[in-house]
Protein backbone atom coordinates (compact mmCIF):
# COMPACT_ATOMS: atom_id res chain seq x y z
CA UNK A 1 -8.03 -14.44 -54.14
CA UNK A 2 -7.88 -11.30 -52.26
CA UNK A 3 -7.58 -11.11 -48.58
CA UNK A 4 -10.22 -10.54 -46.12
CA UNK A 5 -9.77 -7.22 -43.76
CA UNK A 6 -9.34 -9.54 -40.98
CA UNK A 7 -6.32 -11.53 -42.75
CA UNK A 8 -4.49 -7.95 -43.53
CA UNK A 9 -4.63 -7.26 -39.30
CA UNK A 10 -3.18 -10.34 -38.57
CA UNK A 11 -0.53 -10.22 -40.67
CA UNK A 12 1.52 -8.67 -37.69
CA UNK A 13 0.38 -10.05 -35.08
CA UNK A 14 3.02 -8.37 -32.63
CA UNK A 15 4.50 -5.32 -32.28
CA UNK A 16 8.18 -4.08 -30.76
CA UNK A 17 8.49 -1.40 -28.64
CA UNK A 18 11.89 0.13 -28.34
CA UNK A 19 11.78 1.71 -24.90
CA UNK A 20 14.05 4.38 -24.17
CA UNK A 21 17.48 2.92 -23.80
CA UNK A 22 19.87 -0.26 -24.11
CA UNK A 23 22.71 0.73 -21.39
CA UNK A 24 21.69 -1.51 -18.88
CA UNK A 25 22.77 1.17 -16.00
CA UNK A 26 20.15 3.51 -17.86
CA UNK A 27 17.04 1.01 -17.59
CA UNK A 28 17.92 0.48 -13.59
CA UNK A 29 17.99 4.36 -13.66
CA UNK A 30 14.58 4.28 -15.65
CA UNK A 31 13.10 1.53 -13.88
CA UNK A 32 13.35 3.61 -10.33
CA UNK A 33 12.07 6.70 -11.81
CA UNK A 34 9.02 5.00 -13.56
CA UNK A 35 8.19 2.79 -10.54
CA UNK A 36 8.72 5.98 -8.33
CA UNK A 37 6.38 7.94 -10.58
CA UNK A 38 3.65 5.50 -11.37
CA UNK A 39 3.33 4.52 -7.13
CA UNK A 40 3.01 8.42 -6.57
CA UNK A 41 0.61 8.58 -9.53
CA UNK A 42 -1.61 5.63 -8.26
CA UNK A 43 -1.37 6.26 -4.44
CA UNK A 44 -1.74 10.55 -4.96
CA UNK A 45 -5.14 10.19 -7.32
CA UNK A 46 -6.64 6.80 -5.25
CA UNK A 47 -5.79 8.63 -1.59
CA UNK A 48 -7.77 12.10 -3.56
CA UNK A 49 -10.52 10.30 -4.61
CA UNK A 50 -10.91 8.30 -0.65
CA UNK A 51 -10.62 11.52 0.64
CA UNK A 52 -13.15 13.39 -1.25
CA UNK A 53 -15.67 10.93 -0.87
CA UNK A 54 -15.83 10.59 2.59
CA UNK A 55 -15.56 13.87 3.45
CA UNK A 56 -19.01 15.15 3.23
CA UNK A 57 -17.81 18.99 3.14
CA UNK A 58 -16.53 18.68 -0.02
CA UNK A 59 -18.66 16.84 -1.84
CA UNK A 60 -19.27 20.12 -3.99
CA UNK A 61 -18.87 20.63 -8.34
CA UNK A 62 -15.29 21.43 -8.00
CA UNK A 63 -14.22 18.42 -5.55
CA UNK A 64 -16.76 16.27 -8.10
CA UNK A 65 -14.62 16.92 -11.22
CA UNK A 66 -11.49 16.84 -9.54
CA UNK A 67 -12.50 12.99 -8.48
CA UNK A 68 -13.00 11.99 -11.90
CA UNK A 69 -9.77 13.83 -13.10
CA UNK A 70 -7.78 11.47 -10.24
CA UNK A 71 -9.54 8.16 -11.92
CA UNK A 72 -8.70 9.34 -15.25
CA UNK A 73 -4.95 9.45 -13.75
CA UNK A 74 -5.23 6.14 -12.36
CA UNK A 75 -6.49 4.80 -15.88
CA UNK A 76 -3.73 6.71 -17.86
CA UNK A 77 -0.68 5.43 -15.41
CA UNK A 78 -1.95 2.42 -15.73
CA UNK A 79 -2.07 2.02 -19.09
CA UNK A 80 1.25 3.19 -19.94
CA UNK A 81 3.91 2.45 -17.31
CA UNK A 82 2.88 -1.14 -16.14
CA UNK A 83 3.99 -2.05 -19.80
CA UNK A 84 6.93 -0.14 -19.72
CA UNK A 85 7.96 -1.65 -16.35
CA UNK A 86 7.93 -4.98 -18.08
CA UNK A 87 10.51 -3.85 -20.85
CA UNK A 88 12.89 -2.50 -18.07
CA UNK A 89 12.90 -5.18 -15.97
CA UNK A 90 11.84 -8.51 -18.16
CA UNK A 91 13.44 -7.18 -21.24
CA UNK A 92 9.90 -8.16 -23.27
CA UNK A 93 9.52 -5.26 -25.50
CA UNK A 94 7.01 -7.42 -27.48
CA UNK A 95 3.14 -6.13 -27.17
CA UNK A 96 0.36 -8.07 -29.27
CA UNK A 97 -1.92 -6.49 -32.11
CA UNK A 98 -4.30 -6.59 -29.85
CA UNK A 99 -2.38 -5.36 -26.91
CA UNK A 100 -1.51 -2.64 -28.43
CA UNK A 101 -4.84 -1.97 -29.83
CA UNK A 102 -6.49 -2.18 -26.17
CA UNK A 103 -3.39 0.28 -24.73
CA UNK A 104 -3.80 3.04 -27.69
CA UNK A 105 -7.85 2.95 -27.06
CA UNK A 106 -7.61 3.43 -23.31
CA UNK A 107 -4.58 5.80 -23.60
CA UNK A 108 -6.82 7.84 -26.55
CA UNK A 109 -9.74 7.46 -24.16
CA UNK A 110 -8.23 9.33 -20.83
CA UNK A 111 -6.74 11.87 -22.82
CA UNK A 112 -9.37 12.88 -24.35
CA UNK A 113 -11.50 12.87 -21.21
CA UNK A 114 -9.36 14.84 -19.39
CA UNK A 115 -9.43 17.60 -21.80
CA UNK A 116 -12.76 18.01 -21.93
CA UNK A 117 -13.28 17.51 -18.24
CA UNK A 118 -10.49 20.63 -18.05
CA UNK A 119 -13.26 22.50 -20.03
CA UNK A 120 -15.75 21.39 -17.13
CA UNK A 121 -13.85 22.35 -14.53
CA UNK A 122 -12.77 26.03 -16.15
CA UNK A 123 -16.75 26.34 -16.61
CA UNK A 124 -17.04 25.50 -12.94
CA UNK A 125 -14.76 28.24 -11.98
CA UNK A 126 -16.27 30.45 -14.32
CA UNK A 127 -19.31 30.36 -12.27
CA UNK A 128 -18.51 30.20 -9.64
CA UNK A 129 -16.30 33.56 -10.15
CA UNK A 130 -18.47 35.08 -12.50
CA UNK A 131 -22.01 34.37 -11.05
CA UNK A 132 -21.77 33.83 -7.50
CA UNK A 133 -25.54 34.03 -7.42
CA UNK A 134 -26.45 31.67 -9.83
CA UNK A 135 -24.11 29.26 -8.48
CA UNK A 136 -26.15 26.28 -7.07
CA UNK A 137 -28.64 26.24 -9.60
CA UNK A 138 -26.10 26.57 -12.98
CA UNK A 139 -23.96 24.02 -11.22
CA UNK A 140 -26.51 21.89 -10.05
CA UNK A 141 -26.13 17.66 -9.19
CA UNK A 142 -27.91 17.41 -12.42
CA UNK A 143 -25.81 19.71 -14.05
CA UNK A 144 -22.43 18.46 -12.40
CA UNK A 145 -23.44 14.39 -13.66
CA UNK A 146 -24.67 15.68 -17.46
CA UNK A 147 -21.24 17.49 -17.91
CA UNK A 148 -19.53 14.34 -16.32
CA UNK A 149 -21.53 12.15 -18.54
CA UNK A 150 -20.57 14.39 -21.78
CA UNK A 151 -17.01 13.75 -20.77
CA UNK A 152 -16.69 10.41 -20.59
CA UNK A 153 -19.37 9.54 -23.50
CA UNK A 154 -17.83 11.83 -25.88
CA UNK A 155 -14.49 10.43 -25.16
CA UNK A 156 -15.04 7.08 -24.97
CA UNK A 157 -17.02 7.50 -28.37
CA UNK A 158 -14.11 9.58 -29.92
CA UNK A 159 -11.21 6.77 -28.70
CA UNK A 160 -13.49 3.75 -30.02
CA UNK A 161 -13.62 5.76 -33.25
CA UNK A 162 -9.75 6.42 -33.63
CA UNK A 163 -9.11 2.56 -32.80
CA UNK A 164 -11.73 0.98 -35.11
CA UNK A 165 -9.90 3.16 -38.33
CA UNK A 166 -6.30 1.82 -36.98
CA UNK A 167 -7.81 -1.65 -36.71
CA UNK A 168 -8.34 -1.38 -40.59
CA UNK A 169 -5.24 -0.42 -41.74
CA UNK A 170 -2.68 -3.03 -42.97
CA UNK A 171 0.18 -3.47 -40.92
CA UNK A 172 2.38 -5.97 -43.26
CA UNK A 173 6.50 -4.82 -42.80
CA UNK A 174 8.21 -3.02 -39.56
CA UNK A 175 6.50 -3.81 -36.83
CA UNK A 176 9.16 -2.21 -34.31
CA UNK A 177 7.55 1.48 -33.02
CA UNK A 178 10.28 3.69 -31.92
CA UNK A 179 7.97 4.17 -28.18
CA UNK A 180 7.36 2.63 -24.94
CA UNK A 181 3.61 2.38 -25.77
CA UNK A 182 1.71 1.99 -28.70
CA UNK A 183 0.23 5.78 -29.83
CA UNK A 184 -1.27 6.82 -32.54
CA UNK A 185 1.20 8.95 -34.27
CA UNK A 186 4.02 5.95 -34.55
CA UNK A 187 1.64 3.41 -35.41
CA UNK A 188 0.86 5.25 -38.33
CA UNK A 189 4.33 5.21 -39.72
CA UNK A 190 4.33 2.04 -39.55
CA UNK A 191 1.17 1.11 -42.07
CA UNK A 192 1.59 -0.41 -45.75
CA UNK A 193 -1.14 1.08 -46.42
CA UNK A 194 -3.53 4.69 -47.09
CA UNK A 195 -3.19 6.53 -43.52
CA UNK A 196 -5.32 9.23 -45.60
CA UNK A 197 -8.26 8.96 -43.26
CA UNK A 198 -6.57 8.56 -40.54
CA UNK A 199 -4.25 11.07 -40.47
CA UNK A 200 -7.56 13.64 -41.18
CA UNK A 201 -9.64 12.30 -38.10
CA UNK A 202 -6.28 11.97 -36.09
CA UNK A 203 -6.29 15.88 -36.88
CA UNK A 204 -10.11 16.51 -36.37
CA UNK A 205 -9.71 14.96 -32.88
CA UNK A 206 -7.07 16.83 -31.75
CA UNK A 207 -8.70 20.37 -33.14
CA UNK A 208 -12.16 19.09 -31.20
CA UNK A 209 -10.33 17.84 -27.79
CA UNK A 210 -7.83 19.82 -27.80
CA UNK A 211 -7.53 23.24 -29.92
CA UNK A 212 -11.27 23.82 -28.96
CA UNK A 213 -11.61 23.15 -25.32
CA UNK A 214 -7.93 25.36 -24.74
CA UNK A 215 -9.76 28.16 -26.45
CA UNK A 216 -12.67 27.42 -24.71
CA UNK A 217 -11.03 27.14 -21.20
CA UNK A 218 -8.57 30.03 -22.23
CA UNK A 219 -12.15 32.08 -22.61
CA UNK A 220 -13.51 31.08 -19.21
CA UNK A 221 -10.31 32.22 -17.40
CA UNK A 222 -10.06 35.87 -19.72
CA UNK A 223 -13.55 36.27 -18.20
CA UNK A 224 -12.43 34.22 -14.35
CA UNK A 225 -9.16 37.23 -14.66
CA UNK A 226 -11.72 39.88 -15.90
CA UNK A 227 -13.74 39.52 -12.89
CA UNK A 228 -10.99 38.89 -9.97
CA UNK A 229 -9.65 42.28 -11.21
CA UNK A 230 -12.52 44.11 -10.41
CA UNK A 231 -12.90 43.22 -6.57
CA UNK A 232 -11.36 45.87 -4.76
CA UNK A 233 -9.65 44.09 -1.97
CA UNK A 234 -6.26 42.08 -1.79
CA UNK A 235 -7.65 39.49 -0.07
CA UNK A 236 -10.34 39.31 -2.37
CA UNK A 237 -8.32 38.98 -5.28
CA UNK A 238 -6.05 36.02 -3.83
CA UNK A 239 -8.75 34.09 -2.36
CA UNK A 240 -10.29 34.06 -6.20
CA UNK A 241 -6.94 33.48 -7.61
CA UNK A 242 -6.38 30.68 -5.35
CA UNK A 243 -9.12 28.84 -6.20
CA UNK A 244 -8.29 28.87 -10.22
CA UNK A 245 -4.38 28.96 -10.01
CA UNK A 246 -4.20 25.08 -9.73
CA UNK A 247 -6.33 24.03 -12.31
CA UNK A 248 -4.59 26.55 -14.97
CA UNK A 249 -1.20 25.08 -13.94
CA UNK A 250 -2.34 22.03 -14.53
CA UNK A 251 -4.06 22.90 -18.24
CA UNK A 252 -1.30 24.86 -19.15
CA UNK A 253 0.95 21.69 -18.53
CA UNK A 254 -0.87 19.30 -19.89
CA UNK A 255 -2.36 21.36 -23.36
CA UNK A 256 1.35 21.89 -24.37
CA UNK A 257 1.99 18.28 -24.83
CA UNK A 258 -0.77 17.07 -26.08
CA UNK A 259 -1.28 19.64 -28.25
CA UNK A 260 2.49 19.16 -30.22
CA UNK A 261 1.93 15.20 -30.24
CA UNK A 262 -1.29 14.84 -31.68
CA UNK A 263 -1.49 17.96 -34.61
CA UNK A 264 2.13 17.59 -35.46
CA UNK A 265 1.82 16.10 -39.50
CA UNK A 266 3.37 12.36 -39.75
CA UNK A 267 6.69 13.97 -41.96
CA UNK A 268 7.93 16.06 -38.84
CA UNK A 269 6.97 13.56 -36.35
CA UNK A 270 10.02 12.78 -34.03
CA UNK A 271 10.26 9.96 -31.97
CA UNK A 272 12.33 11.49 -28.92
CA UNK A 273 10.28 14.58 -29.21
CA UNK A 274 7.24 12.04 -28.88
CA UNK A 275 8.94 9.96 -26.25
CA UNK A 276 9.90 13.01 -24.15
CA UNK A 277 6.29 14.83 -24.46
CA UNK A 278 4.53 11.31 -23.67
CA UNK A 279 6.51 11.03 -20.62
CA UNK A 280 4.88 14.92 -19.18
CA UNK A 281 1.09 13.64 -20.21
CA UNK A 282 1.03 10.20 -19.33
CA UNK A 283 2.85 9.46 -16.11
CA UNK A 284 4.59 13.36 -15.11
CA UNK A 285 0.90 15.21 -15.17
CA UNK A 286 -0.89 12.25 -13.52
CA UNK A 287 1.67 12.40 -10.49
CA UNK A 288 2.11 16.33 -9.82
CA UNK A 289 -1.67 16.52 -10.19
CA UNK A 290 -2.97 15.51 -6.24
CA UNK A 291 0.23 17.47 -5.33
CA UNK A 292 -0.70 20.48 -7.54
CA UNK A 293 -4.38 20.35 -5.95
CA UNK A 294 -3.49 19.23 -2.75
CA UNK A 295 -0.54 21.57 -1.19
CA UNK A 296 -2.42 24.52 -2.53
CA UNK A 297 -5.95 23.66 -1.02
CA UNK A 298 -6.43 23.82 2.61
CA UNK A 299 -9.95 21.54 2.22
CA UNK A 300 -8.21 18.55 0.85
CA UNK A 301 -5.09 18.62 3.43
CA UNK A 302 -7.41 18.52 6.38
CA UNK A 303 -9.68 15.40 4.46
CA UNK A 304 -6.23 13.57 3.62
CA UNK A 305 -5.41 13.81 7.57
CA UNK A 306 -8.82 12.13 7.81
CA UNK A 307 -8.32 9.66 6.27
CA UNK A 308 -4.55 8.76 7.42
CA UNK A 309 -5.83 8.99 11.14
CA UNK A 310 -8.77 6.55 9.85
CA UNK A 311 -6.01 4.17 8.45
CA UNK A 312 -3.49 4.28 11.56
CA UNK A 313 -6.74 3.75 13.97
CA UNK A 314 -7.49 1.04 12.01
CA UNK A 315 -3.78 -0.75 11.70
CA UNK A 316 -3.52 0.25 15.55
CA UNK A 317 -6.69 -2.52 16.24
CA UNK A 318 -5.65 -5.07 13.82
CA UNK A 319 -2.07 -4.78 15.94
CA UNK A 320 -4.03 -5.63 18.97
């Protein structure tokens, strides 16, 4: 009698993940890092999105995107390193099937959101560069919540996709993935059986999230450059460049990585290479993003004061 789909995915019904390192004086090392990186991660995106939201002078497009790049930080940290933490300190490098199903999707998910959201945000600065004068009405509320709403529906829809065809593969031998979290690329090598389709949409998702919104956000910026090199005054020209720089720091980062995990073909993947790159995307990116944003924009340093002299005022009358 053959098996039912459901029998072939519970035929492992845990997986192993191998971490970085067994020298214990390397996982104290790694365990400080991580925990270091992941509270600057969390505290840096939750402290910009407080900020932004109760400061009413910048509740503008560019502040509105960069809020729901810090939650898509938060998610991201928090789907990776909590895990990881556990396998440093605990020594459980087990994760379910289902775990690890739940971890890929969400990790899938804020990826892919925060490449398209990039595109938003280059758009953003394309207007507001490009046509000044059409500002407020091409980069309207309305405007600002459909592009937001494209983001996260066509990522959350592109994730759910991706998960559902690894849910249907058979995962019958190894079941030890060379990774501190479960990602697409090493799960794969780890299938008894076809990855055909898989291995196609793995590549059709990463030429849609991310070959296609680089070019498109490498366009906006030819056109952003274009522009600022046309104004005839030096202070013109840095005040432009000023208000782009970040956010192209930030792509450029973040494209690289993604980019080499995701279209690199199963045969040349490599597991440090993978481990290494993971590491910039998932928990490096997600902490030098509110520093990237924040020590180069005068706005956000005067709303973060805010909101520290709201929180000492308000320790100072619980003291009392």
């Amino acid at each position: 009698m053959s098996q039912t789909p459901l029998r072939n995915q519970t035929l492992v019904t845990e997986f192993i993940l191998t971490g970085f390192s067994e020298v214990p004086q390397l996982q104290v090392l790694f365990f400080v890092l991580f925990l270091s990186l992941y509270t600057m991660a969390f505290c840096g995106n939750c402290l910009i999105v407080v900020a932004i939201t109760i400061s009413s002078g910048l509740h503008t497009p560019m502040y509105f995107f960069l809020v729901n790049l810090a939650v898509l930080d938060v998610i991201c940290v928090c789907t990776v390193v909590p895990k990881l933490l556990e396998i440093l300190v605990a020594q459980d490098a087990s994760i379910s099937y289902r775990g690890c199903m739940v971890q890929m999707y969400f990790l899938s998910w804020s990826v892919a959101a925060e490449v398209l959201l990039f595109t938003a945000m280059a758009y953003d600065r394309y207007v507001a560069i490009c046509q000044p004068l059409y500002y407020d009405s091409m980069m309207s509320p309305r405007v600002c919540a459909a592009l937001a709403g494209a983001v996260w529906g066509i990522s959350i829809f592109g994730a759910g996709l991706n998960t559902y065809l690894m849910s249907r593969l058979t995962f019958c031998g190894p079941n030890v993935i060379d990774h501190f979290f479960c990602e697409i690329p090493p799960l794969l090598l780890l299938s008894c059986s076809s990855t055909y389709v898989n291995d196609i949409m793995t590549i059709v998702a990463d030429i849609f999230f991310a070959d296609l919104n680089f070019l498109l956000t490498m366009v906006s910026y030819g056109f952003i450059i274009s522009t600022i090199l046309k104004i005839r005054t030096a202070e013109g020209k840095q005040r432009a460049f000023s208000t782009c720089s970040s956010h192209l720091i930030v792509v450029s980062m973040y494209y690289s990585t993604v980019i080499y995990t995701y279209l690199s073909p199963n045969s040349s993947y490599s597991p440090q290479m993978g481990k290494f790159l993971a590491v910039l995307y998932s928990t490096v990116s997600p902490t030098l993003n509110p520093l990237i944003y924040t020590l180069r924009n005068k706005d956000v340093k005067t709303a973060l004061k805010k909101v520290f002299t709201l929180m000492v005022e308000k320790l100072y009358i619980h003291s009392l």
